[in-house]
Protein backbone atom coordinates (compact mmCIF):
# COMPACT_ATOMS: atom_id res chain seq x y z
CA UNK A 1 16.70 -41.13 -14.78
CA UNK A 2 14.70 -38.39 -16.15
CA UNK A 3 11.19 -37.93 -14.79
CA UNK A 4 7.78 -38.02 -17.19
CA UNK A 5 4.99 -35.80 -16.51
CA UNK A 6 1.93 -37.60 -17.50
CA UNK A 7 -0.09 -36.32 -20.29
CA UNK A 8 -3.32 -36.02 -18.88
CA UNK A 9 -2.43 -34.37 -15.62
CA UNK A 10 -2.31 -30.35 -15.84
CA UNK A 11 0.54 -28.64 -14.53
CA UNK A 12 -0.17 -26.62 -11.47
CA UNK A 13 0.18 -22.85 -12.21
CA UNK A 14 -0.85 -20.42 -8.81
CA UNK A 15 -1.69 -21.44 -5.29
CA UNK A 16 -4.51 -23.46 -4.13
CA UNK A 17 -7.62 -22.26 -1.79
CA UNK A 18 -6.66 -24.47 0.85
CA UNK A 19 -2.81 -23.01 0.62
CA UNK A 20 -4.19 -19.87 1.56
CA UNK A 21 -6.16 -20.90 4.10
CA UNK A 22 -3.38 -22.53 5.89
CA UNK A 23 -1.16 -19.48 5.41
CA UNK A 24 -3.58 -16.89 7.27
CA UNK A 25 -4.54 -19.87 10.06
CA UNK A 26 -0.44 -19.74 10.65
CA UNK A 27 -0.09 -15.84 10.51
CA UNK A 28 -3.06 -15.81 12.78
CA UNK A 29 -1.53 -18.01 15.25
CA UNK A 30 1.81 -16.28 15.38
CA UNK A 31 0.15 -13.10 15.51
CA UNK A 32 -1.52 -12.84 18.93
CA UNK A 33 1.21 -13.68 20.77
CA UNK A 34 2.98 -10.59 18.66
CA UNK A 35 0.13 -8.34 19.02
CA UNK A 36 0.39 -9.38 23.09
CA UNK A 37 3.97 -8.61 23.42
CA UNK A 38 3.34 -5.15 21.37
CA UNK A 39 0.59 -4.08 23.47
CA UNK A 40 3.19 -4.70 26.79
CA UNK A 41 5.57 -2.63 25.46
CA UNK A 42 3.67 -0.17 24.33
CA UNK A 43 2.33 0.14 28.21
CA UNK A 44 5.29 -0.73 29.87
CA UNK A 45 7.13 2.37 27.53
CA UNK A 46 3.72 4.59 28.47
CA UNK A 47 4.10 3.76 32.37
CA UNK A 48 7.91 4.95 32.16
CA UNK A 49 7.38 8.12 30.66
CA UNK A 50 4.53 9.21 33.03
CA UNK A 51 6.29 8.35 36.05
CA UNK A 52 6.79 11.23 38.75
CA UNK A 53 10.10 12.06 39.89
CA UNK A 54 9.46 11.19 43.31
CA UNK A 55 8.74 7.40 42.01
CA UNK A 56 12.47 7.55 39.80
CA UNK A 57 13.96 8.52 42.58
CA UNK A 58 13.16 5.78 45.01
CA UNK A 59 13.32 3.35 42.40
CA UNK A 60 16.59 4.67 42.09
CA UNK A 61 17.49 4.16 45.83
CA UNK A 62 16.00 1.12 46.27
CA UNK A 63 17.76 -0.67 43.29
CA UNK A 64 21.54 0.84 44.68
CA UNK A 65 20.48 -0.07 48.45
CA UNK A 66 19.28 -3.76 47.08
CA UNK A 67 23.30 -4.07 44.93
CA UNK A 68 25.34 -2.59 48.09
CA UNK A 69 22.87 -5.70 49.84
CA UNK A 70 24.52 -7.98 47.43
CA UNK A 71 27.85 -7.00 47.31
CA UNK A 72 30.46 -5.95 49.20
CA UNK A 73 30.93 -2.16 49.49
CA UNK A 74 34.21 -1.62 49.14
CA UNK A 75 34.88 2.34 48.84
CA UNK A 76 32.14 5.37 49.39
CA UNK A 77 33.45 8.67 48.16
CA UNK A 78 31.24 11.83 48.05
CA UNK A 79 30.53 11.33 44.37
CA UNK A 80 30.84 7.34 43.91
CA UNK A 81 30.84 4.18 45.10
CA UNK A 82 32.66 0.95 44.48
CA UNK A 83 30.97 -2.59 44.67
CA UNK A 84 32.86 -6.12 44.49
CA UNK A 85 29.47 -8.28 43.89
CA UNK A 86 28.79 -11.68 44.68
CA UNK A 87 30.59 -12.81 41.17
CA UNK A 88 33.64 -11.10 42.12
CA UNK A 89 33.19 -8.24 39.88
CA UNK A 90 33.74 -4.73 40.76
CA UNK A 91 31.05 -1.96 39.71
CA UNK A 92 31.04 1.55 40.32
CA UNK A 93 28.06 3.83 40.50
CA UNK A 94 29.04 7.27 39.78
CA UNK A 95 27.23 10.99 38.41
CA UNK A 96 28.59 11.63 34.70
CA UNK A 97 27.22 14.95 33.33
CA UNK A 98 23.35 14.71 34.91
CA UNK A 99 23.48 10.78 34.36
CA UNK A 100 23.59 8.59 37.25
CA UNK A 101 26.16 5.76 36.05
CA UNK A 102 26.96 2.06 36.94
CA UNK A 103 30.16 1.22 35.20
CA UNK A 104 31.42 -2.42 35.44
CA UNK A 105 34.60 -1.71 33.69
CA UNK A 106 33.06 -3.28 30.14
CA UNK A 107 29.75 -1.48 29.47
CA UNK A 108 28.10 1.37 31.57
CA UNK A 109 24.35 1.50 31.91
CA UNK A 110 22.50 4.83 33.19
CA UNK A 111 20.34 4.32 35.95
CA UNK A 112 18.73 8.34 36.55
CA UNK A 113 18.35 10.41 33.53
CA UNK A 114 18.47 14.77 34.26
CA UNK A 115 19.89 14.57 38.22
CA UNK A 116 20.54 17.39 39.64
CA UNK A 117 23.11 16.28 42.06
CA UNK A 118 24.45 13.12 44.19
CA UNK A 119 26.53 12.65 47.12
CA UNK A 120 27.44 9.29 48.90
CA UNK A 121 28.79 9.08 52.15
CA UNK A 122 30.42 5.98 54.35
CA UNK A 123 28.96 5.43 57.54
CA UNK A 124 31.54 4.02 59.94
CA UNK A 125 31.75 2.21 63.36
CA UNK A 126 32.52 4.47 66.04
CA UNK A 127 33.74 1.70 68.97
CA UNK A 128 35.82 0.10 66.07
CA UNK A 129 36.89 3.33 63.24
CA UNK A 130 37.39 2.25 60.24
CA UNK A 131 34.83 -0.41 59.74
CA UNK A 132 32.13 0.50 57.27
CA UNK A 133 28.52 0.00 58.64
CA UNK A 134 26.47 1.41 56.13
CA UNK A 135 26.05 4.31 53.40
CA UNK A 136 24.16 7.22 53.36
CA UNK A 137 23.47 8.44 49.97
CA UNK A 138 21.28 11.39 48.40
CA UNK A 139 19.96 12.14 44.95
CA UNK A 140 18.43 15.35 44.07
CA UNK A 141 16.31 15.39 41.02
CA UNK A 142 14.66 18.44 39.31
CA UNK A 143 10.69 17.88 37.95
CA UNK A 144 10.58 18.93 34.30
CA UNK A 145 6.90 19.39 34.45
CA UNK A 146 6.89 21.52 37.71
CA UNK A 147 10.01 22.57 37.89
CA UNK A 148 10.31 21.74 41.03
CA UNK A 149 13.49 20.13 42.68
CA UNK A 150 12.59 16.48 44.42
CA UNK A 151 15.62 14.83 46.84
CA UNK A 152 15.23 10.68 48.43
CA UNK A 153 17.66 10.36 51.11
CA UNK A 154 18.57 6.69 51.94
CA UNK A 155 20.77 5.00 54.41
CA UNK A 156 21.63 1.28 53.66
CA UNK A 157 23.04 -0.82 56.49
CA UNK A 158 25.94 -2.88 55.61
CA UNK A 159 25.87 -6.47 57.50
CA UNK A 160 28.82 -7.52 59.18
CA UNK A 161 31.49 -9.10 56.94
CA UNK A 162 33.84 -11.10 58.09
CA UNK A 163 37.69 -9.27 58.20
């Protein structure tokens, strides 16, 4: 079956004014939510990069003191801890070079860029020894700007677990 063109009908060469149209009415539309999610990043990147030290650090704190809340903390040394999380898998936060480190044994992510220092330390149950009660832990951070050294102390209390 072979198909005829019919002789007086033109063949089409180009695109048609109401092609175009409908082209830049689609780019339009797909456009502002682009331009949106652009203008986000480009604040949310701007808001990172001016925050102070101070602010890292305590987001910092509070992010380890909310995943020792949702875990189970399972060793404190004076340099690291261990987590077993709710999923059963174990994560370690640790300093590597001036990085502050969570390591889950497949990827590690850096939580605190430039630290100066960290130090963890168990916090244990006097009546009963051995039972861990909570974790003191302090990261010391030095200011680029003002070169001046900033520290967040933080003690997270462990809730009873069951032995």
């Amino acid at each position: 079956m072979s198909i005829s063109r019919h002789p007086n009908i033109p063949i089409r060469k180009g695109i048609s004014l109401i092609e175009v149209i409908a082209c830049t009415a689609i780019l339009a539309i797909m456009m502002v939510p682009l331009a949106s999610l652009m203008r986000s990043s480009r604040m949310s990147l701007a808001r990172s990069q001016s925050i102070s030290v101070v602010d890292q650090l305590q987001d910092t704190s509070r992010w380890i003191r909310q995943a020792v809340s949702d875990g189970t903390l399972v060793d404190a040394q004076s340099d690291a801890i261990k987590l077993v999380m709710a999923s059963g898998q174990t994560v370690k936060v640790y300093r590597q070079n001036r990085d502050l480190v969570l390591d889950d044994g497949r990827e590690q992510v850096i939580l605190l860029e430039e630290i100066e220092d960290v130090a963890f330390g168990d916090i244990r149950q006097s009546s009963s020894p051995g039972k861990l009660i909570g974790l003191k832990m302090q990261i010391r951070k030095r200011d680029a700007a003002s070169g001046k050294t900033e520290e967040t102390t933080t003690i997270v209390s462990i809730e009873p677990q069951l032995s």
